[in-house]
N, C-alpha and C. Protein backbone atom coordinates (compact mmCIF):
# COMPACT_ATOMS: atom_id res chain seq x y z
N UNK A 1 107.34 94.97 74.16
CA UNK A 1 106.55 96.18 74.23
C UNK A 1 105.06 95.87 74.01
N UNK A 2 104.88 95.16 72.90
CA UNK A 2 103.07 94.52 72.09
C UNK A 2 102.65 93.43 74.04
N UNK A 3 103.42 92.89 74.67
CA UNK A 3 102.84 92.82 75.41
C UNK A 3 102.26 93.53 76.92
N UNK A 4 103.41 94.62 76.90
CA UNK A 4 102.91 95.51 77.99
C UNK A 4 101.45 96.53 77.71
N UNK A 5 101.23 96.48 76.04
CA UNK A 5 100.34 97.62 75.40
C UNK A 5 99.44 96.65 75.61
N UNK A 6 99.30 94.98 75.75
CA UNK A 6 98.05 94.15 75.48
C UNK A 6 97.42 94.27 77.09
N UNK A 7 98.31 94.46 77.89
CA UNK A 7 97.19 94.53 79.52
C UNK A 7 96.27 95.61 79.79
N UNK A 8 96.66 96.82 78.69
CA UNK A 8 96.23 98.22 79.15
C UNK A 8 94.45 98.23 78.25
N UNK A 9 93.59 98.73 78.97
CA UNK A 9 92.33 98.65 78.63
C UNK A 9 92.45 100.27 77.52
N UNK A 10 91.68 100.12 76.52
CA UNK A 10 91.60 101.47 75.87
C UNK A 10 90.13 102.16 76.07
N UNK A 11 90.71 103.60 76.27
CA UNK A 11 89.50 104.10 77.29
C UNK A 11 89.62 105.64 76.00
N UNK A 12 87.85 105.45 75.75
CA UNK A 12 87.75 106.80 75.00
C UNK A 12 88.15 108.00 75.57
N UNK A 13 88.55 108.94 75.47
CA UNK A 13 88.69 110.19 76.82
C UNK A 13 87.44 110.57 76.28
N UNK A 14 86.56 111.35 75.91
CA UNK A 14 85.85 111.84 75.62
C UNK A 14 84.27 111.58 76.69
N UNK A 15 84.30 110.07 76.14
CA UNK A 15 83.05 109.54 77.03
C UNK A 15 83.39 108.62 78.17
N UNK A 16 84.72 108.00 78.86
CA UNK A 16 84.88 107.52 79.46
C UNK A 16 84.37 105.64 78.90
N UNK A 17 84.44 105.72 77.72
CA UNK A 17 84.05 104.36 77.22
C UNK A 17 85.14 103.37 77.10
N UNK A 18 84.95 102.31 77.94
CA UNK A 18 85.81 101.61 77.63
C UNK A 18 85.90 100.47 76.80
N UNK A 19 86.77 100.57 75.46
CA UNK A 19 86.71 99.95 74.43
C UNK A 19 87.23 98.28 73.86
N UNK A 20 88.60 97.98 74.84
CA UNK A 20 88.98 97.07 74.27
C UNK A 20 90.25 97.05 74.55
N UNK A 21 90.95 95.79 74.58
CA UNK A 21 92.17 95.55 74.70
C UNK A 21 93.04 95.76 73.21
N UNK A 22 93.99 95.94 73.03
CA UNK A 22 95.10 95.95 71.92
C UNK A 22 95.38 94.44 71.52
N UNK A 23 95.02 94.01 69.97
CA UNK A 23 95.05 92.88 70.05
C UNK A 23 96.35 92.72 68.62
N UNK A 24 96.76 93.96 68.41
CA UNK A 24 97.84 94.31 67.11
C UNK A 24 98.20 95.45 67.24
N UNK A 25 99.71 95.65 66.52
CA UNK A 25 100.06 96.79 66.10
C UNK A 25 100.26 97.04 64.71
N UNK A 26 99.93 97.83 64.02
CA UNK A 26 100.15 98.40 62.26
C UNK A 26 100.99 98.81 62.13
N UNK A 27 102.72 97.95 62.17
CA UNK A 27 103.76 99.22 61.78
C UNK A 27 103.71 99.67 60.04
N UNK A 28 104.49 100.67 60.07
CA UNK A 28 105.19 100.84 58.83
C UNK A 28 106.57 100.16 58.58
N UNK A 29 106.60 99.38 58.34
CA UNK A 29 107.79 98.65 58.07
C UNK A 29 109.01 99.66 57.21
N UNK A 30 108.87 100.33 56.24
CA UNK A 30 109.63 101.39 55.70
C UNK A 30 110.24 102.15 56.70
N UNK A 31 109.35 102.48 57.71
CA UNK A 31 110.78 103.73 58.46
C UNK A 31 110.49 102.90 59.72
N UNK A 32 109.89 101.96 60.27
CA UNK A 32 109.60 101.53 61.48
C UNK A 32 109.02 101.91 62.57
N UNK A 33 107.88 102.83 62.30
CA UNK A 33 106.65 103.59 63.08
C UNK A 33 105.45 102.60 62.64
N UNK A 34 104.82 102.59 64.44
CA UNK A 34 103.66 102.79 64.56
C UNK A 34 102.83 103.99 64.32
N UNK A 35 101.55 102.76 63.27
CA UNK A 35 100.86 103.89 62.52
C UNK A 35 99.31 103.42 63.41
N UNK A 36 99.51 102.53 63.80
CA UNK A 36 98.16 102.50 64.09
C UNK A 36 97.81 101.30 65.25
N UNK A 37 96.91 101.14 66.43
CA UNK A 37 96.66 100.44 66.76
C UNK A 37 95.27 99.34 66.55
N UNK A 38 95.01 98.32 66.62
CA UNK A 38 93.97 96.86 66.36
C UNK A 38 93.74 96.46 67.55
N UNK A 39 92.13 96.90 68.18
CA UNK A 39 91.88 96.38 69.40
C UNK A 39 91.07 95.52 69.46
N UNK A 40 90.80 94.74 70.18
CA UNK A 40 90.19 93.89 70.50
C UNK A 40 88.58 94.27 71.10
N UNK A 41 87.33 94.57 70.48
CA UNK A 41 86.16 95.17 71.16
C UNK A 41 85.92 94.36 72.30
N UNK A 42 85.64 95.25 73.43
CA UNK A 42 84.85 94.47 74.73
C UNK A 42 83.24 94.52 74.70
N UNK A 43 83.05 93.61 75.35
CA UNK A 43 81.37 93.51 75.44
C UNK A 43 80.42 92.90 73.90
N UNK A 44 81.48 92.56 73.28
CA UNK A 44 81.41 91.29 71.73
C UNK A 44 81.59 90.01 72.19
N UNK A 45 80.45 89.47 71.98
CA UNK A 45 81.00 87.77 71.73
C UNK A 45 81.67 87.76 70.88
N UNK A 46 81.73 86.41 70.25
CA UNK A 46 81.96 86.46 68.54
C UNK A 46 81.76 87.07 67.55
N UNK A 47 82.28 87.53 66.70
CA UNK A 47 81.08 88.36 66.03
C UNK A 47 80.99 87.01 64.42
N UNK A 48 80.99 87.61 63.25
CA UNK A 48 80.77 86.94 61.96
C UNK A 48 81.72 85.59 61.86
N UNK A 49 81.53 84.17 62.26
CA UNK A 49 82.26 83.15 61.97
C UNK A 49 83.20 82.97 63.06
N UNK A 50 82.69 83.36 64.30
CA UNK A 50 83.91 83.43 65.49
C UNK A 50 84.50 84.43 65.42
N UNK A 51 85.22 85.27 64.52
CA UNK A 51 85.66 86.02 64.86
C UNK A 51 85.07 87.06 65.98
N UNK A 52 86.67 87.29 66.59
CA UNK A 52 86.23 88.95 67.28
C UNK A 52 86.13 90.35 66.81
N UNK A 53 85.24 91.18 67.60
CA UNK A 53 85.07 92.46 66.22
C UNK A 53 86.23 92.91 66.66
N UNK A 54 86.74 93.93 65.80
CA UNK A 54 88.39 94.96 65.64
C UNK A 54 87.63 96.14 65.72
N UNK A 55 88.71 97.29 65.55
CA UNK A 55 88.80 98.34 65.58
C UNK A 55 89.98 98.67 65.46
N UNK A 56 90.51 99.56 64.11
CA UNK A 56 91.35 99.99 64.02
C UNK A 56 91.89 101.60 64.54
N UNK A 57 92.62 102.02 65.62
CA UNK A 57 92.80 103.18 66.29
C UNK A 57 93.97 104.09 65.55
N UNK A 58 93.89 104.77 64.58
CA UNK A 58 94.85 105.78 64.70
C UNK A 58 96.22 106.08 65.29
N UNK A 59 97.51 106.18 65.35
CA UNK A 59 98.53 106.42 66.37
C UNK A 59 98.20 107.86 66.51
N UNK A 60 97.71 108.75 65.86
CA UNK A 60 97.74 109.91 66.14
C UNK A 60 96.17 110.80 66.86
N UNK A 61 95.59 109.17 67.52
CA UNK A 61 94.28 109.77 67.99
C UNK A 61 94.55 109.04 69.33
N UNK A 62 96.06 108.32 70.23
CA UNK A 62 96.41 108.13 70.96
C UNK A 62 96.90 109.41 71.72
N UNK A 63 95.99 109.88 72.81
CA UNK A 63 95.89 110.84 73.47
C UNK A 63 97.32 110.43 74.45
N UNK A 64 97.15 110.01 75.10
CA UNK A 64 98.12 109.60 76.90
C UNK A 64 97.82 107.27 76.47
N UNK A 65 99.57 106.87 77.19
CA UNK A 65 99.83 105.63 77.30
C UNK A 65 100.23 106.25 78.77
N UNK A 66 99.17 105.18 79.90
CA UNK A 66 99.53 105.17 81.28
C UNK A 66 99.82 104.14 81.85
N UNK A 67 99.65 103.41 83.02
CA UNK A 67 100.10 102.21 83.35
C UNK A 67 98.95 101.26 83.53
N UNK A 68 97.74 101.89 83.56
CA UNK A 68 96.95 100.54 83.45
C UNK A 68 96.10 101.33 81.99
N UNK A 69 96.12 102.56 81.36
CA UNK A 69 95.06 102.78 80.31
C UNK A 69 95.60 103.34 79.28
N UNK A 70 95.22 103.38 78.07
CA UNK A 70 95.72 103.88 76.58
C UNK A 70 94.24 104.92 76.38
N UNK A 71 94.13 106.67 76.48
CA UNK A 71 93.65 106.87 76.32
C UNK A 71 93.32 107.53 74.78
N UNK A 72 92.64 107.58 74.21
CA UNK A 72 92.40 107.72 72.51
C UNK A 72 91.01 108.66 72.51
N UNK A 73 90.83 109.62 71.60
CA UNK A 73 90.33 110.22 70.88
C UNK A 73 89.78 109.89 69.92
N UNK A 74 87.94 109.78 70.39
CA UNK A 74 87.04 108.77 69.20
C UNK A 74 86.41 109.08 68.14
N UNK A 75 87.04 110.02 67.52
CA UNK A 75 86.79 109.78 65.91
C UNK A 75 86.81 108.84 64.99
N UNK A 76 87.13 107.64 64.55
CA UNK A 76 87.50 106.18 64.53
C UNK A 76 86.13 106.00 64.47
N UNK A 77 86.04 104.93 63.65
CA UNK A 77 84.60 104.65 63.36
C UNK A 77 84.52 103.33 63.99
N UNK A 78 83.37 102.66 64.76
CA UNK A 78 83.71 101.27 65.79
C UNK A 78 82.21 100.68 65.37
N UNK A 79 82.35 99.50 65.16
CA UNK A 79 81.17 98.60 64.69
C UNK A 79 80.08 99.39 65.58
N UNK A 80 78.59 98.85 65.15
CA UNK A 80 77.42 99.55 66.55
C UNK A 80 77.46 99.07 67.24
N UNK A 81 77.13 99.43 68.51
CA UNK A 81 76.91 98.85 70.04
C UNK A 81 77.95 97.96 70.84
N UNK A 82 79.45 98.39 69.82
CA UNK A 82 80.36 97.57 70.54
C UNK A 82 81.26 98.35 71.72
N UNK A 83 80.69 99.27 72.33
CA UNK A 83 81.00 100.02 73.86
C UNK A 83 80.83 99.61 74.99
N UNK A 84 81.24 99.91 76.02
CA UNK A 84 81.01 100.06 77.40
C UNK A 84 81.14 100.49 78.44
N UNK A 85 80.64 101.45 78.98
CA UNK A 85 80.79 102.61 79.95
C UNK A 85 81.65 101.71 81.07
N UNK A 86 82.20 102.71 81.79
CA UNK A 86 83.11 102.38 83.15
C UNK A 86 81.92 102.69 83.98
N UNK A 87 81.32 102.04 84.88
CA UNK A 87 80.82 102.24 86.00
C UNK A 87 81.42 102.64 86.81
């Protein structure tokens, strides 16, 4: 499943921003729900020591899962300037 969710680009609905690939999932191990998704920011090099910047998404600010996009609801707070419009 973690690999069919890693091809899909995550796309703000709001602004049409596109954010990042899925690079984790946050279950709850207790009842076995996803609580949250870990994406991968686009348009980041490296950020602090190689790393890549994250973003942690909400499961419950996951609007629509389609076949090429995960659209989400951006309340979620995302490092600065780590966006990028869809042309």
């Amino acid at each position: 499943m973690i690999s069919e969710l890693q091809m899909k680009d995550i796309i703000a609905m709001e602004t049409g921003e596109r954010l990042g690939q899925i690079a984790d999932l946050d279950i709850d191990v207790d009842n076995g729900k996803v609580v949250a998704i870990v994406i991968t920011l686009k348009g980041k090099m490296m950020g602090l020591f190689g790393k890549d910047e994250e973003a942690v998404i909400p499961w419950d600010q996951i609007i629509n899962i389609g076949t090429d996009v995960i659209l989400v609801k951006k309340p979620f707070a995302l490092p600065p300037q780590s966006t990028n419009k869809i042309e």
